[in-house]
N, C-alpha and C. Protein backbone atom coordinates (compact mmCIF):
# COMPACT_ATOMS: atom_id res chain seq x y z
N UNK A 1 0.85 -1.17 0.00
CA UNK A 1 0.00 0.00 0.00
C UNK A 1 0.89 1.24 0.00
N UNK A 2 0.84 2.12 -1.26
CA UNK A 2 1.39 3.65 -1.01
C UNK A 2 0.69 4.11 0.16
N UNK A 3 2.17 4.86 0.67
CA UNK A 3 1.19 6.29 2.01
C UNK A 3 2.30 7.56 1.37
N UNK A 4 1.50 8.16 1.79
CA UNK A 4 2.57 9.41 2.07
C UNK A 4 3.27 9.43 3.14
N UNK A 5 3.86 10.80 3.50
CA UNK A 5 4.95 11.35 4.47
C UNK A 5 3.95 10.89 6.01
N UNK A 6 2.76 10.94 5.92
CA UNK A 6 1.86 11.16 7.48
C UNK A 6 1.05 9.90 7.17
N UNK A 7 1.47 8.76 6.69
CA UNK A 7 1.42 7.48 7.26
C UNK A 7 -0.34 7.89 6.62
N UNK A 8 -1.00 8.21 5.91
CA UNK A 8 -2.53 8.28 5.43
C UNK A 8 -2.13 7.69 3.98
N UNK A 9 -2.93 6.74 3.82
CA UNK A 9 -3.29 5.90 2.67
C UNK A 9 -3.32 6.78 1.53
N UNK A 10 -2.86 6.93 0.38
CA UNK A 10 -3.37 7.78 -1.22
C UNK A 10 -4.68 7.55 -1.07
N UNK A 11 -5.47 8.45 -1.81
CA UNK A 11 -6.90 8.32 -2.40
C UNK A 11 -7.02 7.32 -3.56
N UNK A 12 -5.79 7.07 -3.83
CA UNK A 12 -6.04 5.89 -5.28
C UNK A 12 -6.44 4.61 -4.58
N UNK A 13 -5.43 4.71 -3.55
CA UNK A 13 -5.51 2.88 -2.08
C UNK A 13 -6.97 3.11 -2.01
N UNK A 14 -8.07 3.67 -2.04
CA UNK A 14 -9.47 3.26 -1.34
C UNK A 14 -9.82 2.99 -2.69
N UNK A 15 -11.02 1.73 -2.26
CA UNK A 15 -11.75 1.13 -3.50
C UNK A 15 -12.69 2.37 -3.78
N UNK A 16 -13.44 2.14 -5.08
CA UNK A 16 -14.19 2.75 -5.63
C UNK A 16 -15.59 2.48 -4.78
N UNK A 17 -16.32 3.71 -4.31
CA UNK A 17 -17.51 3.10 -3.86
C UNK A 17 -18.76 2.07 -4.44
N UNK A 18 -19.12 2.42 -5.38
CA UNK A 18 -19.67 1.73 -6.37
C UNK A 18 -19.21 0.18 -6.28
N UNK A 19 -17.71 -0.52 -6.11
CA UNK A 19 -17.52 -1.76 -5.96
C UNK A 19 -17.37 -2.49 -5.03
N UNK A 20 -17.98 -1.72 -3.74
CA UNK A 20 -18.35 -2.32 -2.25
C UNK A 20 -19.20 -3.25 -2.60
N UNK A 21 -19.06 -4.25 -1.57
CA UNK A 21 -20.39 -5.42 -1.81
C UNK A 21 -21.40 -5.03 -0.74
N UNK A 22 -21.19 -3.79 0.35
CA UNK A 22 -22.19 -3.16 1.11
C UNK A 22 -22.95 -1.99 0.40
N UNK A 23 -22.72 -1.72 -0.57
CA UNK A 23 -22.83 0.18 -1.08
C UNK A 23 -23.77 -0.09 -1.25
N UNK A 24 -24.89 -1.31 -1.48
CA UNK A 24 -26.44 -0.74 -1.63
C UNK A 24 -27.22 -0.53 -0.63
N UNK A 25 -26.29 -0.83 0.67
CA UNK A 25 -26.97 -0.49 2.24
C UNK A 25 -27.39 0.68 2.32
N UNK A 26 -28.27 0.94 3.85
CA UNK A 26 -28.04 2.12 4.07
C UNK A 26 -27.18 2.50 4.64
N UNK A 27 -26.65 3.90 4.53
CA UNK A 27 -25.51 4.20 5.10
C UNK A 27 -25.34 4.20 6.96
N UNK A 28 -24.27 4.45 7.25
CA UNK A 28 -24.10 3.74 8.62
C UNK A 28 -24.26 5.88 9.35
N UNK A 29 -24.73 5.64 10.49
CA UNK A 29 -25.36 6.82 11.32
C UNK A 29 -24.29 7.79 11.03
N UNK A 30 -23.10 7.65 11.12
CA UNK A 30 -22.12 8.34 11.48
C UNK A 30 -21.43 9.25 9.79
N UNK A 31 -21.72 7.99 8.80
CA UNK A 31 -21.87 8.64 7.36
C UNK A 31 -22.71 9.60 7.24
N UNK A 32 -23.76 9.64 7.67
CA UNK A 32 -25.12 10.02 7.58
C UNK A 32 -25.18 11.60 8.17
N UNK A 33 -24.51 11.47 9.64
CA UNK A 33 -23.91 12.64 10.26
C UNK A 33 -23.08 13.84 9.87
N UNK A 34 -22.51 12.55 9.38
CA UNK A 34 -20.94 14.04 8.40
C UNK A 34 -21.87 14.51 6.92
N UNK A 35 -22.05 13.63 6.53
CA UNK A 35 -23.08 14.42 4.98
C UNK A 35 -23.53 15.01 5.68
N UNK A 36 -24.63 15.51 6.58
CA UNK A 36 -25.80 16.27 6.96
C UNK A 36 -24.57 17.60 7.38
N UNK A 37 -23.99 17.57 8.25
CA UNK A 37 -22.99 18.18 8.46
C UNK A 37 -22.20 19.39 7.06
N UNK A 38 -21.69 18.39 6.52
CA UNK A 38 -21.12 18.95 5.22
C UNK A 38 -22.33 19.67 4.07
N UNK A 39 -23.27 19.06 3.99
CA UNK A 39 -24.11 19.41 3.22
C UNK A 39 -25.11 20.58 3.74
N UNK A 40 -25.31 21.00 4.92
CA UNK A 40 -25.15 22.45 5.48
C UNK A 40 -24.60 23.34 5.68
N UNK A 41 -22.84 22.83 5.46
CA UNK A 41 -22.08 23.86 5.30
C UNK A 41 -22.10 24.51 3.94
N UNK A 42 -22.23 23.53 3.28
CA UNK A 42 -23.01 23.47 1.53
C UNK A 42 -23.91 24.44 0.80
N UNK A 43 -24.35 24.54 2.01
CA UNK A 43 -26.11 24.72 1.98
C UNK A 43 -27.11 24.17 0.46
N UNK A 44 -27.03 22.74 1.03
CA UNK A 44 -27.69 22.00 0.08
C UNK A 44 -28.64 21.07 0.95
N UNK A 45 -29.68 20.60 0.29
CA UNK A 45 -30.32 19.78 0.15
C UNK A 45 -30.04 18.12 0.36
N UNK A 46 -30.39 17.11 0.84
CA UNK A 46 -30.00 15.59 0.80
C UNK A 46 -31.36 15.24 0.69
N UNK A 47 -31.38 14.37 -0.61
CA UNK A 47 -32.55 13.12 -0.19
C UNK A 47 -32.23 12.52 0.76
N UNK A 48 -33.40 11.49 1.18
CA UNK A 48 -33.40 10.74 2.23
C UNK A 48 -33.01 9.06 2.03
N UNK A 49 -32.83 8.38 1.15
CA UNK A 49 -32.92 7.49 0.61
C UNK A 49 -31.61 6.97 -0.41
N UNK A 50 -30.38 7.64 0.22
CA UNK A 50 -29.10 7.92 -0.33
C UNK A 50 -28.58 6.11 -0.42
N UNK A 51 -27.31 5.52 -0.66
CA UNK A 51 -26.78 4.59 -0.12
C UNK A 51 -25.69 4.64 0.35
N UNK A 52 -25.06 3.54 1.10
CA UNK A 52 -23.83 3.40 1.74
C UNK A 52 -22.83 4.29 0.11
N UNK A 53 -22.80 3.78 -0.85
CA UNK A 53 -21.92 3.93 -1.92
C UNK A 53 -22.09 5.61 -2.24
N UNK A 54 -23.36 5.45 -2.13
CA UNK A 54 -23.81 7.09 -2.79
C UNK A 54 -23.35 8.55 -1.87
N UNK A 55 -23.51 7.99 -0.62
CA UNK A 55 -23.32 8.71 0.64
C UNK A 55 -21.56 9.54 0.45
N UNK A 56 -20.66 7.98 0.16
CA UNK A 56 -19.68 8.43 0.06
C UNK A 56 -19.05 9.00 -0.46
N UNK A 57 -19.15 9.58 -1.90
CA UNK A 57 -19.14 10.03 -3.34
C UNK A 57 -19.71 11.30 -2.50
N UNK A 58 -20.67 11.42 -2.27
CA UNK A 58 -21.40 12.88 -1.68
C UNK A 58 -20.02 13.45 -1.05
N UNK A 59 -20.24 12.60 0.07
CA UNK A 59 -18.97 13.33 1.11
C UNK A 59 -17.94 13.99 0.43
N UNK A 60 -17.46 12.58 -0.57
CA UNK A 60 -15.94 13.60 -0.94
C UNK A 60 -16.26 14.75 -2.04
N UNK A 61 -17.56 14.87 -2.83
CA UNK A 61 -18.35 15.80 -3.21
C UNK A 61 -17.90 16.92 -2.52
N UNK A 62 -18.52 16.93 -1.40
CA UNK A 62 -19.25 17.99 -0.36
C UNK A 62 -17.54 18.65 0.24
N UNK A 63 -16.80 17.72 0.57
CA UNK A 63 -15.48 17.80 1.16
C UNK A 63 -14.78 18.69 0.14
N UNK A 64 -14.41 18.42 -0.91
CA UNK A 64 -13.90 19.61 -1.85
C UNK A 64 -14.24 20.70 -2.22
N UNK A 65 -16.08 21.03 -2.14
CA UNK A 65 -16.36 22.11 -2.40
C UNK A 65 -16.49 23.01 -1.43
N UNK A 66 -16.42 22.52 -0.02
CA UNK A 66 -16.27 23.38 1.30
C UNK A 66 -14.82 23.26 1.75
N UNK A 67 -14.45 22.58 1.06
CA UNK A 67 -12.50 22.75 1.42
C UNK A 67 -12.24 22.18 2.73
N UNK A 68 -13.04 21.20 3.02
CA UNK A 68 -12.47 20.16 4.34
C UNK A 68 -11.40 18.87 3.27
N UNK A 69 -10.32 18.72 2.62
CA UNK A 69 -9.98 17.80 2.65
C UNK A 69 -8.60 17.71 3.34
């Protein structure tokens, strides 16, 4: 596994969400938390009915356009 200098995994090392064998779940409380979170700093909107896969794609969405990465 590449890391960088601070021992954190590349973004290439994480699988693609989409090829989780969980991503059609619902997402877990704490996913759920940080979108709601991020997506107010956003000031956007969330359906309710997101998935584990979809959730995550949001986040790193949401994470670049409010400049948390």
């Amino acid at each position: 596994m590449t890391q960088n200098s601070s021992n954190i995994p590349e973004s290439s090392d994480v699988p693609d969400p989409s090829t989780w064998r969980t991503g059609d779940e619902p997402p877990t409380q704490r996913q759920r938390a940080y979108l709601e979170t991020l997506a107010k700093e956003a000031g956007e909107e969330l359906p309710g009915d997101l998935t584990k896969a979809e959730v995550s794609d949001k986040i790193d969405e949401l994470r670049q356009e409010t400049g948390r990465e």
